[in-house]
Each structure stands twice: as structure tokens, then as C-alpha cells.
PDB file of N, CA and C in Angstrom:
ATOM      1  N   UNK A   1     -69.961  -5.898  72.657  1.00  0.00           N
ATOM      2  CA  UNK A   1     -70.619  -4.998  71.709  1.00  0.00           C
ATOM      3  C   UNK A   1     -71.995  -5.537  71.381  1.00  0.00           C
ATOM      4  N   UNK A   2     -72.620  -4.386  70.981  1.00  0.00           N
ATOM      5  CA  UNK A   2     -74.232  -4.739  70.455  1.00  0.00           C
ATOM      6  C   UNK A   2     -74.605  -5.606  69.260  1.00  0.00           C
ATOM      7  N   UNK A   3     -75.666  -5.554  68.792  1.00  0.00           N
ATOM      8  CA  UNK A   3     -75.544  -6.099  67.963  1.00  0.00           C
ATOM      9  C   UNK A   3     -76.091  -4.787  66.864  1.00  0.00           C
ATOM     10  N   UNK A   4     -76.015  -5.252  65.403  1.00  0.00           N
ATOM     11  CA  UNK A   4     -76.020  -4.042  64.380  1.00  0.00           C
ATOM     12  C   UNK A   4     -78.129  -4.006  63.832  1.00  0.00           C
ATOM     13  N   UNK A   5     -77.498  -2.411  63.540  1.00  0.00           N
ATOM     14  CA  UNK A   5     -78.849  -2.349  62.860  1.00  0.00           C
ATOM     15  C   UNK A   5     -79.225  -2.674  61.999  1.00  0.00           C
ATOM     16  N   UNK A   6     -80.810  -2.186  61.390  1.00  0.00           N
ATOM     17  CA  UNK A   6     -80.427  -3.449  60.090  1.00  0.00           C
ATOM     18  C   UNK A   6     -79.959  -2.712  59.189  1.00  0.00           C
ATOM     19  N   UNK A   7     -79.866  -4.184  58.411  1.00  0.00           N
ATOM     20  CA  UNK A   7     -78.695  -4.411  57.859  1.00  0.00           C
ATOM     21  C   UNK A   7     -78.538  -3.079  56.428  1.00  0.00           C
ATOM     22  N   UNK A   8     -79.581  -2.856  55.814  1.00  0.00           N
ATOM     23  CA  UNK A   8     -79.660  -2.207  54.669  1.00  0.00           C
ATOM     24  C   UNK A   8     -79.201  -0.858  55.215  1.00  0.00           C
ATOM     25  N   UNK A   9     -79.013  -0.700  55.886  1.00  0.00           N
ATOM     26  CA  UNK A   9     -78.423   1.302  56.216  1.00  0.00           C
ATOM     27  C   UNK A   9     -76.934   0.558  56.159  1.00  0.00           C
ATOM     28  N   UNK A  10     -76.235   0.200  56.689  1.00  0.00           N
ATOM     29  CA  UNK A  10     -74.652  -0.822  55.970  1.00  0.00           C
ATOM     30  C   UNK A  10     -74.299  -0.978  55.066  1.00  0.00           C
ATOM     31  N   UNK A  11     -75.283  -1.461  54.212  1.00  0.00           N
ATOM     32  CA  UNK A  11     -75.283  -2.107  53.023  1.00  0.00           C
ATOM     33  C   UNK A  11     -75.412  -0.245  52.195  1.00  0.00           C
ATOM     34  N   UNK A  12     -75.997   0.316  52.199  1.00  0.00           N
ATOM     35  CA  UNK A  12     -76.011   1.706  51.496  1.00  0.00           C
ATOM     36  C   UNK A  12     -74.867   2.884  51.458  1.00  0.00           C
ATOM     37  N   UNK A  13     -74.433   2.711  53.404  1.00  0.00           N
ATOM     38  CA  UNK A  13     -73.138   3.363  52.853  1.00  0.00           C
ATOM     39  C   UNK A  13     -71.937   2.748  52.366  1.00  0.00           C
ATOM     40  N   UNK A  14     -71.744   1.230  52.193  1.00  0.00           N
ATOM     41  CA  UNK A  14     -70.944   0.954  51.742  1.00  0.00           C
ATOM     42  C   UNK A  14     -70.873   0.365  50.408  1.00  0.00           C
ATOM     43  N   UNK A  15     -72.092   0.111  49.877  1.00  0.00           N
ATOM     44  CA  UNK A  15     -72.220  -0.408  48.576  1.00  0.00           C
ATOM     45  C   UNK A  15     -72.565   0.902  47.512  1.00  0.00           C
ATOM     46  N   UNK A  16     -73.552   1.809  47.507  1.00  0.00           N
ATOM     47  CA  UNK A  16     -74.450   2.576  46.683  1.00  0.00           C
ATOM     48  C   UNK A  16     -72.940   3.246  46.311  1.00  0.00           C
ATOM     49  N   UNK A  17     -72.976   3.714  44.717  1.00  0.00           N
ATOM     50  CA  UNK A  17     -71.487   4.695  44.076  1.00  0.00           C
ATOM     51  C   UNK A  17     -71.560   5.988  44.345  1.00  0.00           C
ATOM     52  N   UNK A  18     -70.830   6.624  44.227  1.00  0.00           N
ATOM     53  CA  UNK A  18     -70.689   8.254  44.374  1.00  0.00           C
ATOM     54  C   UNK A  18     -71.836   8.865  44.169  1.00  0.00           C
ATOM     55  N   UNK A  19     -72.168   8.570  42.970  1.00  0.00           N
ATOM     56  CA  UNK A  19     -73.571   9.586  42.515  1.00  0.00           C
ATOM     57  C   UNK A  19     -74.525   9.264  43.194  1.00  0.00           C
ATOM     58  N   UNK A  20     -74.797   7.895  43.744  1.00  0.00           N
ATOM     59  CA  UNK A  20     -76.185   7.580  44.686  1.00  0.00           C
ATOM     60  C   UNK A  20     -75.574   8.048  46.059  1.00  0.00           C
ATOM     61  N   UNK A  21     -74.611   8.675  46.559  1.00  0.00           N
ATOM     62  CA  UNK A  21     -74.228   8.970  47.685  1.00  0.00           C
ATOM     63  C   UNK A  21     -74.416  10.048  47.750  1.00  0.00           C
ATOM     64  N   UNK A  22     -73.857  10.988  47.165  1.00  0.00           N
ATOM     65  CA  UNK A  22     -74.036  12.353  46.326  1.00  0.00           C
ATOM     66  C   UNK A  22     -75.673  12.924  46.546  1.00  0.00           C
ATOM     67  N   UNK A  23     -76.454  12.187  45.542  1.00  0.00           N
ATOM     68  CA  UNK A  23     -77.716  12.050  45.582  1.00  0.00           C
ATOM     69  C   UNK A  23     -78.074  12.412  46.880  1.00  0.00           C
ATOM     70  N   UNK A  24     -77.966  11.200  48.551  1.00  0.00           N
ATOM     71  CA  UNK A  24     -78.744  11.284  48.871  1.00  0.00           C
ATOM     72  C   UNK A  24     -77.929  11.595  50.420  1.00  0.00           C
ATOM     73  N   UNK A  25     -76.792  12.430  50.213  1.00  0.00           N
ATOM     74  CA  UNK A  25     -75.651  13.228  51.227  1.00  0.00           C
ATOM     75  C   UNK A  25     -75.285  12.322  52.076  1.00  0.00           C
ATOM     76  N   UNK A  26     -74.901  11.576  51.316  1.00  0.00           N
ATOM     77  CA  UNK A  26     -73.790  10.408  51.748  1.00  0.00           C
ATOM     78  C   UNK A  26     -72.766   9.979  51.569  1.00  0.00           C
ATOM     79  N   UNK A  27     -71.916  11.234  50.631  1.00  0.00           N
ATOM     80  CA  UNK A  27     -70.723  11.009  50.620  1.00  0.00           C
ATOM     81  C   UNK A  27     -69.900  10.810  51.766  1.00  0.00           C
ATOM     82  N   UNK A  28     -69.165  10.424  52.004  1.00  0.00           N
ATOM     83  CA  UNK A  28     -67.256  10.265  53.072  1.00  0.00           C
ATOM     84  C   UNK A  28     -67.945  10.316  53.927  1.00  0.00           C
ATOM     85  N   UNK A  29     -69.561   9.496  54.463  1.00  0.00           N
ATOM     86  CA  UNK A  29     -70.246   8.989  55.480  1.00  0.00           C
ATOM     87  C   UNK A  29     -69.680   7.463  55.712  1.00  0.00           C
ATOM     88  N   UNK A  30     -69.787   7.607  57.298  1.00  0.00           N
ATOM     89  CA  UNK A  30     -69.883   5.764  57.658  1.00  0.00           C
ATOM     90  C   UNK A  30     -70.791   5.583  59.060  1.00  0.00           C
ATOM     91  N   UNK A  31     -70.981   4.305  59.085  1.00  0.00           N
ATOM     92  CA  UNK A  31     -71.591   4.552  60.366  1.00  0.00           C
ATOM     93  C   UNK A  31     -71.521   5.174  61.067  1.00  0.00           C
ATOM     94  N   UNK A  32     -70.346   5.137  61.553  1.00  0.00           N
ATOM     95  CA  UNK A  32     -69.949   6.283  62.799  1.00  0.00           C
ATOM     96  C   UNK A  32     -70.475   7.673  62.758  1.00  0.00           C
ATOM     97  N   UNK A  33     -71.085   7.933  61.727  1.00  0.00           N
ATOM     98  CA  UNK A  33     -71.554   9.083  61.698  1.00  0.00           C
ATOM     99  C   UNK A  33     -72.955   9.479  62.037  1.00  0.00           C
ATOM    100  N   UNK A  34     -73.749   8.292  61.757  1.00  0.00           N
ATOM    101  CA  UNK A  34     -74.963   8.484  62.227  1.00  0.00           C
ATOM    102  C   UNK A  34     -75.422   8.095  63.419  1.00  0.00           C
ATOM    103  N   UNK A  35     -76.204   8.381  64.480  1.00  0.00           N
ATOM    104  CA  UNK A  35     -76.552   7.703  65.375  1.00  0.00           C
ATOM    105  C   UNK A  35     -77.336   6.392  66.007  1.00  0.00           C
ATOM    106  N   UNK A  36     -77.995   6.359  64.928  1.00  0.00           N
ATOM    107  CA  UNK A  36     -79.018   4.872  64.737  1.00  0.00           C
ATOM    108  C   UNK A  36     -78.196   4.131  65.030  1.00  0.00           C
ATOM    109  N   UNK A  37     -76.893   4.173  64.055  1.00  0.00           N
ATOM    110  CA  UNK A  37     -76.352   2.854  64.151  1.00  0.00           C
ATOM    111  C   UNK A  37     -74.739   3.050  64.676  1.00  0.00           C
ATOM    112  N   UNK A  38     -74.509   3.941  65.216  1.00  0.00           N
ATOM    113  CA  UNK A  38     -73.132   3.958  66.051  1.00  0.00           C
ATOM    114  C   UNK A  38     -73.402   3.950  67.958  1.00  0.00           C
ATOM    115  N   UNK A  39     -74.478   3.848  68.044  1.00  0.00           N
ATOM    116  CA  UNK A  39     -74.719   3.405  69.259  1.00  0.00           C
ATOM    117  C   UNK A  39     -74.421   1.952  69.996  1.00  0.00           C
ATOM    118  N   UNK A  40     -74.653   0.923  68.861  1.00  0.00           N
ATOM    119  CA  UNK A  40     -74.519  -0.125  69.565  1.00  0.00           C
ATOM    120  C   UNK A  40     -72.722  -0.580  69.727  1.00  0.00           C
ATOM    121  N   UNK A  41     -71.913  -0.004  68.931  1.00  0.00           N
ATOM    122  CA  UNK A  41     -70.554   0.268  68.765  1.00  0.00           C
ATOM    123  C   UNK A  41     -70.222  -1.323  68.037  1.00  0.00           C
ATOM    124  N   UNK A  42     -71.006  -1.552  66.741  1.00  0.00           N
ATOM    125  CA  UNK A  42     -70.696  -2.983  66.406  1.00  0.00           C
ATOM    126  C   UNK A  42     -70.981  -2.153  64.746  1.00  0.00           C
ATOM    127  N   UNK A  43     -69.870  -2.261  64.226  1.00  0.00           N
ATOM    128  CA  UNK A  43     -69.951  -2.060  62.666  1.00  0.00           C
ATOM    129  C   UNK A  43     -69.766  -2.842  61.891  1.00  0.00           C
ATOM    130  N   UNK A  44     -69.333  -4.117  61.852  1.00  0.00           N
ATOM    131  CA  UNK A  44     -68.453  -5.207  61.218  1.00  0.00           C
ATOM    132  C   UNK A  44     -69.878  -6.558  61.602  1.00  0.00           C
ATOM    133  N   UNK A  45     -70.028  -6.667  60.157  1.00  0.00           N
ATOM    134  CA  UNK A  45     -70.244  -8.468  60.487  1.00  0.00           C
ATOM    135  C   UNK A  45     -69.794  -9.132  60.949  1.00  0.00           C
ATOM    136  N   UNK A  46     -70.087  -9.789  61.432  1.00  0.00           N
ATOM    137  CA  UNK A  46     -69.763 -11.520  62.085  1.00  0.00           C
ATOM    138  C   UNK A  46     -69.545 -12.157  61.752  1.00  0.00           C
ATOM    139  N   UNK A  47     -69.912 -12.743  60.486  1.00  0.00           N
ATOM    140  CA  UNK A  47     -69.983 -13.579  59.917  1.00  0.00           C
ATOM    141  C   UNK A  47     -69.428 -13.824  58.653  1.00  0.00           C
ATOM    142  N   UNK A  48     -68.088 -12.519  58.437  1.00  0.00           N
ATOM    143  CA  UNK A  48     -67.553 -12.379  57.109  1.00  0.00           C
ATOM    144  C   UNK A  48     -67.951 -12.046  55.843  1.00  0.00           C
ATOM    145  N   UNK A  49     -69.465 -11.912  55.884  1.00  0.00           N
ATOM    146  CA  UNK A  49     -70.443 -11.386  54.286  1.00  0.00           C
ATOM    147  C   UNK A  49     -69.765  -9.965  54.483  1.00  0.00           C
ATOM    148  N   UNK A  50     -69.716  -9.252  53.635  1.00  0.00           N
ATOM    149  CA  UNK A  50     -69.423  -7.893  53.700  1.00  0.00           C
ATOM    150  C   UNK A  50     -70.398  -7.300  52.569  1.00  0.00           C
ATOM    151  N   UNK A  51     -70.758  -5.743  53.327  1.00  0.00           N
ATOM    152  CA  UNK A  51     -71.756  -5.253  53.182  1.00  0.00           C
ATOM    153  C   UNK A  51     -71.626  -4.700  51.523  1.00  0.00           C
ATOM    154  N   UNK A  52     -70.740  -4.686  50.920  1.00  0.00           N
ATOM    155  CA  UNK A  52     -70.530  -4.419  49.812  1.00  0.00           C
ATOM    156  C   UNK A  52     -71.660  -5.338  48.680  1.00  0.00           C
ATOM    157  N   UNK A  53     -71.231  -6.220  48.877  1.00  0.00           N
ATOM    158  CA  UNK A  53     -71.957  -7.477  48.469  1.00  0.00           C
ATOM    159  C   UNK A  53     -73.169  -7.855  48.461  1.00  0.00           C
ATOM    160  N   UNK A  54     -73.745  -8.092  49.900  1.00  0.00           N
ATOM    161  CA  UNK A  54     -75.158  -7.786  49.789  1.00  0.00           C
ATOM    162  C   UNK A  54     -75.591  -6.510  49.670  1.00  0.00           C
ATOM    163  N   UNK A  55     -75.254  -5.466  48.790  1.00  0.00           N
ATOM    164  CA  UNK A  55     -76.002  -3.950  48.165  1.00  0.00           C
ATOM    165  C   UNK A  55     -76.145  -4.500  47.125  1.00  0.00           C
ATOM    166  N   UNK A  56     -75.444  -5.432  46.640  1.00  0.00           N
ATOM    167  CA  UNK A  56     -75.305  -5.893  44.934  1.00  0.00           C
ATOM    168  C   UNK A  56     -76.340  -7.116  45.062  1.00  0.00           C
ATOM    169  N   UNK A  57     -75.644  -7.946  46.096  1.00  0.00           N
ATOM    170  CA  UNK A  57     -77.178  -8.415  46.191  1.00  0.00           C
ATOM    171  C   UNK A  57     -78.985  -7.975  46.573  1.00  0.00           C
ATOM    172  N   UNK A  58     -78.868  -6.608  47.219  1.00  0.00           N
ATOM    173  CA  UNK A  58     -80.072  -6.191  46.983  1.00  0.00           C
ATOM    174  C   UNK A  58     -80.270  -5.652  45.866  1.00  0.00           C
ATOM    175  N   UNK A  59     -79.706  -4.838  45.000  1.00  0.00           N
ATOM    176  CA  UNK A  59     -79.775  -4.405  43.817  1.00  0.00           C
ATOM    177  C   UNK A  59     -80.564  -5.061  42.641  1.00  0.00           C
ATOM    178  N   UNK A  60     -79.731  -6.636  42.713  1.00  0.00           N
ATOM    179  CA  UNK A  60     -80.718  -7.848  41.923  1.00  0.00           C
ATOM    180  C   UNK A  60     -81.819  -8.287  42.600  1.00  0.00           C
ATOM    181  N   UNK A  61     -81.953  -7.869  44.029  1.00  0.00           N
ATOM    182  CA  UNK A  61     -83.404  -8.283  44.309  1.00  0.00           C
ATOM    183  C   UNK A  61     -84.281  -7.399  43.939  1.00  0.00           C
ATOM    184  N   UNK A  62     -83.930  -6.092  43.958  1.00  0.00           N
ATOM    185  CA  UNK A  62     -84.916  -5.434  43.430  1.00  0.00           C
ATOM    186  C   UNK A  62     -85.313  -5.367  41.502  1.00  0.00           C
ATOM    187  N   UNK A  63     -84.403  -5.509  41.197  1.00  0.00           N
ATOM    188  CA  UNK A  63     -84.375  -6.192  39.513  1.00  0.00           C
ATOM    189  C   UNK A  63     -85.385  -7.211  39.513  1.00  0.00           C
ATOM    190  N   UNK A  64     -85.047  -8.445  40.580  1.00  0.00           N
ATOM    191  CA  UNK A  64     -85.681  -9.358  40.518  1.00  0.00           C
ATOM    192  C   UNK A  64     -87.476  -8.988  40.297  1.00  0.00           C
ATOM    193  N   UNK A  65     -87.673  -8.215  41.373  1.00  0.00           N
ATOM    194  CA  UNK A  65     -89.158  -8.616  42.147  1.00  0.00           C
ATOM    195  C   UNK A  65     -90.042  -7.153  40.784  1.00  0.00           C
ATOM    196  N   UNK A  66     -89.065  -6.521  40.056  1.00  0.00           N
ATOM    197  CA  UNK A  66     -89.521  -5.080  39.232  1.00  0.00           C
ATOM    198  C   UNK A  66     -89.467  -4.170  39.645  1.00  0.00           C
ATOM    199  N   UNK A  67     -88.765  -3.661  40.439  1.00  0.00           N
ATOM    200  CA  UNK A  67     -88.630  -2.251  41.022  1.00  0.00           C
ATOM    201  C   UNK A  67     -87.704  -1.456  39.966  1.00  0.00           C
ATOM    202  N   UNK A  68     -88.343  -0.446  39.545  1.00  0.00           N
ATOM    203  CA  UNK A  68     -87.818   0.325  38.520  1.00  0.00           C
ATOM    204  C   UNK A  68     -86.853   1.117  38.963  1.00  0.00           C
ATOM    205  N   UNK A  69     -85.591   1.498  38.075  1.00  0.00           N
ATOM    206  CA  UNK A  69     -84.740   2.447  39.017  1.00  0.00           C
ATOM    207  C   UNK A  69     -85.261   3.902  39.452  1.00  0.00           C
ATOM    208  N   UNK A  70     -86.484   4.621  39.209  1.00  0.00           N
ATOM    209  CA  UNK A  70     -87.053   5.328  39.838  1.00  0.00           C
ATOM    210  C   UNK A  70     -87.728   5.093  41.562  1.00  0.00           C
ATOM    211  N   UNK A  71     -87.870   4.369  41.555  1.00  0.00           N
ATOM    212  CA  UNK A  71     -88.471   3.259  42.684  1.00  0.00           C
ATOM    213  C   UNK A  71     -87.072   2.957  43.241  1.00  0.00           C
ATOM    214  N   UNK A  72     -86.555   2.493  42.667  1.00  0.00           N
ATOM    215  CA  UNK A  72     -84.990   2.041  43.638  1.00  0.00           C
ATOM    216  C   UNK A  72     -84.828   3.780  44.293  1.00  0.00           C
ATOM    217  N   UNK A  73     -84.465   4.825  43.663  1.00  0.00           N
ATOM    218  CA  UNK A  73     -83.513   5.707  44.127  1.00  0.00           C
ATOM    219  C   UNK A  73     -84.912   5.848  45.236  1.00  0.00           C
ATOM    220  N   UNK A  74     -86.371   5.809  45.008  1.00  0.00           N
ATOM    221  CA  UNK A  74     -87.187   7.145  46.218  1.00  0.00           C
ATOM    222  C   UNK A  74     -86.873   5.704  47.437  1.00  0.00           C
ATOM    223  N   UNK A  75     -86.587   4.633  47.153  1.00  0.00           N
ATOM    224  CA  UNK A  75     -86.268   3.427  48.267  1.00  0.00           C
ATOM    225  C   UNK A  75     -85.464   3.872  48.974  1.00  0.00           C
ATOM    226  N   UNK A  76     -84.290   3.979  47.971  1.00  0.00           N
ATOM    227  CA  UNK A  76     -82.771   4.098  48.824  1.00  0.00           C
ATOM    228  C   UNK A  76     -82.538   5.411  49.041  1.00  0.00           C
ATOM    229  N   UNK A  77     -83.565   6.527  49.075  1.00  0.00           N
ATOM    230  CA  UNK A  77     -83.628   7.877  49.298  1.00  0.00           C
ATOM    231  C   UNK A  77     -84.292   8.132  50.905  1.00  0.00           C
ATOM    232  N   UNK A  78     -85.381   7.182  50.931  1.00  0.00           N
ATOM    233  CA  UNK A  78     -86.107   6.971  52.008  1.00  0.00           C
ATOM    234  C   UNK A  78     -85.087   6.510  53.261  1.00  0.00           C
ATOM    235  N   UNK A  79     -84.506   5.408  52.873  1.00  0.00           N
ATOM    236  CA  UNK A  79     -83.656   4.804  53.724  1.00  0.00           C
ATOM    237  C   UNK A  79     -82.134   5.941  54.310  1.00  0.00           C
ATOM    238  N   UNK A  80     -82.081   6.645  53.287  1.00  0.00           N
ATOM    239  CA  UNK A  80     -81.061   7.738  53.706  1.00  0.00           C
ATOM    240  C   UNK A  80     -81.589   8.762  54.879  1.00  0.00           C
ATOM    241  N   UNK A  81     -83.045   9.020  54.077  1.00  0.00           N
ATOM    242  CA  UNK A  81     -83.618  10.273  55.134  1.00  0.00           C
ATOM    243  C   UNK A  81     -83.475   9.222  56.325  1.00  0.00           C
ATOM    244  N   UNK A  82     -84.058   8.421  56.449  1.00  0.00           N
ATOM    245  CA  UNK A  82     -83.691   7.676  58.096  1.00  0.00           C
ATOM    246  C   UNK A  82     -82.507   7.967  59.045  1.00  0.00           C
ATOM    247  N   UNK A  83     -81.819   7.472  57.537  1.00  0.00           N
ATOM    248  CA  UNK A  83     -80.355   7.698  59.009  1.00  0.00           C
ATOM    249  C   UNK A  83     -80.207   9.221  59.011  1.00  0.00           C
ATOM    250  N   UNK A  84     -80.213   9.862  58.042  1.00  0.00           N
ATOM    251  CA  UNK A  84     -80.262  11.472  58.264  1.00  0.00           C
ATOM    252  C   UNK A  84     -81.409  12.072  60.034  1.00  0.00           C
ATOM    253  N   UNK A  85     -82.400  11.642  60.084  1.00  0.00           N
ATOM    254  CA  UNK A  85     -83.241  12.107  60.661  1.00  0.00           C
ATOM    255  C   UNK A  85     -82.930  11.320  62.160  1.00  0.00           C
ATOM    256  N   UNK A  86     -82.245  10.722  61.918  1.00  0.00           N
ATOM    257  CA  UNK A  86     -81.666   9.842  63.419  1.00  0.00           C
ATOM    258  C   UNK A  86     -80.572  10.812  64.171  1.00  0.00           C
ATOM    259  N   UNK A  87     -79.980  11.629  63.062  1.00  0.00           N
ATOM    260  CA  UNK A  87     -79.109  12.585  63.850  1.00  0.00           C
ATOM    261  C   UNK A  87     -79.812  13.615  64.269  1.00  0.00           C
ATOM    262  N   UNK A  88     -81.156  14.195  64.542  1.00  0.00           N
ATOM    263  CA  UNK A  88     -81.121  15.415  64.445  1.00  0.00           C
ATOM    264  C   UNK A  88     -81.767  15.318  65.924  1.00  0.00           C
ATOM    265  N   UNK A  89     -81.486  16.642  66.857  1.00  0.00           N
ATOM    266  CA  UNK A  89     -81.919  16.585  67.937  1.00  0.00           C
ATOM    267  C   UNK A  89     -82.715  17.424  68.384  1.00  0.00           C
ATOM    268  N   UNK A  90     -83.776  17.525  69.620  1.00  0.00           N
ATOM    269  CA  UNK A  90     -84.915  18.355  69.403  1.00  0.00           C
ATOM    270  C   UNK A  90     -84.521  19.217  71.226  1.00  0.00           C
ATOM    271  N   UNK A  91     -84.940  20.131  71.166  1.00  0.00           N
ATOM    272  CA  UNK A  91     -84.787  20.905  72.086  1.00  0.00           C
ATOM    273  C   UNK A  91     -86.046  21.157  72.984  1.00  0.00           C
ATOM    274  N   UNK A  92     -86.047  21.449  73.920  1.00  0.00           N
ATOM    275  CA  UNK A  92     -87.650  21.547  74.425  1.00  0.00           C
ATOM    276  C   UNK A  92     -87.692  23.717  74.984  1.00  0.00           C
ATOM    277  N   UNK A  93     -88.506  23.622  74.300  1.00  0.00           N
ATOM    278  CA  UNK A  93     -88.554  25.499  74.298  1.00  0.00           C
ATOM    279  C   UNK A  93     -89.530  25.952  75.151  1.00  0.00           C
ATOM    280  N   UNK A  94     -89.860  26.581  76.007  1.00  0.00           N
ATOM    281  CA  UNK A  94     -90.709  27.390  76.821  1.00  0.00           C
ATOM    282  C   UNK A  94     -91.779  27.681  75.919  1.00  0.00           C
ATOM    283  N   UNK A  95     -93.477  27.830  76.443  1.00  0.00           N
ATOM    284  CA  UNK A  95     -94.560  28.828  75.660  1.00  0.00           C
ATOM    285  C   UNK A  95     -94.212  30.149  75.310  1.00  0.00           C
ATOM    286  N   UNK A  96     -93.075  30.337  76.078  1.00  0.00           N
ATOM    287  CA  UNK A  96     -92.908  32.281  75.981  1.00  0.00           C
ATOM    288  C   UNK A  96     -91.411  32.617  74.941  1.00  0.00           C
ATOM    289  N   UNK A  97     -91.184  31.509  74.659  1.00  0.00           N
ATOM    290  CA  UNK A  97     -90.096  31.202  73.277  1.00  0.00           C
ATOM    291  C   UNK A  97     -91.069  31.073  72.105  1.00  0.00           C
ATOM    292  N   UNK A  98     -92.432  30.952  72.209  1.00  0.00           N
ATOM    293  CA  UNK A  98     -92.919  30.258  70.894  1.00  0.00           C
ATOM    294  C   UNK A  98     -93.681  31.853  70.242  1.00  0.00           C
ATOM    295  N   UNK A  99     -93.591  32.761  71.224  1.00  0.00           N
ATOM    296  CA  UNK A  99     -94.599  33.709  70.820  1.00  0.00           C
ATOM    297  C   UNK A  99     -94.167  34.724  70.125  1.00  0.00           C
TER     298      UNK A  99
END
């Protein structure tokens, strides 16, 4: 298996609560659902940290450094549209489709 993407799209669907999931249409999501990161077919750390944990630990980093929770959600909003926009697929259309 591959190795994982980073790490903070992990850390979001498995740490952020209902309402920040809710928020940013990520409920009864998991990797497997998006493509960014179900490609490399590696969901699980290695190394036993679990992703729960470091969300809580990013959470206090962003406490730490002043990121206001307005600033947290357009962060962890941004980071959603990502994996959102990783699923979507583009078609290639003829000039005589466009007219």
C-alpha cells in the first residue's frame, strides 16, 4: 500500500463533531469516499497516533498561534472544499455542444 495523504484531511473526518461535519458535508464521510485520498488504499497510520487526536491536537495549535474560531471554520472549510473538489469529474465536450 501507498502511503497517506496529508495528514489534516484524516484528521477532519475523523476528529471535527457533527456540526463541523454538517457544516462542511461531511457527515457519515470517510476516506473511502473521497478520491484524493482513497487512491493510495492506505487509511490507517503506522505508527499508532490516531487521527482523532491529532484534530485535538491541531485545534490547540491553532488556539496556540490565534486563529479565531471564525478563521478555524473558513480553514477547515477550505480543507473540506478540497476533498470535495477531488471528487468531481470533468468531461471533455465538442465546440458544437457549447453553442
Amino acid at each position: 500500500a501507498g502511503e497517506r495523504n496529508y495528514h489534516v484531511f484524516y484528521e477532519l473526518l475523523e476528529g471535527a463533531d457533527n456540526d463541523y461535519k454538517g457544516l462542511m458535508y461531511l457527515e457519515d464521510k470517510s476516506p473511502s469516499d473521497f478520491k484524493i485520498l482513497s487512491r493510495s488504499g492506505t487509511f490507517d497510520r503506522r505508527d499508532g497516533v490516531e487521527d482523532f487526536d491529532t484534530y485535538s491536537d491541531l485545534m490547540d495549535a491553532f488556539e496556540t498561534i490565534g486563529i479565531d474560531a471564525c478563521e478555524e471554520v473558513s480553514i477547515l472549510s477550505v480543507t473540506a472544499a478540497v476533498l470535495h473538489m477531488g471528487n468531481l469529474t470533468f468531461t471533455a465536450i465538442s465546440s458544437d455542444e457549447c453553442a
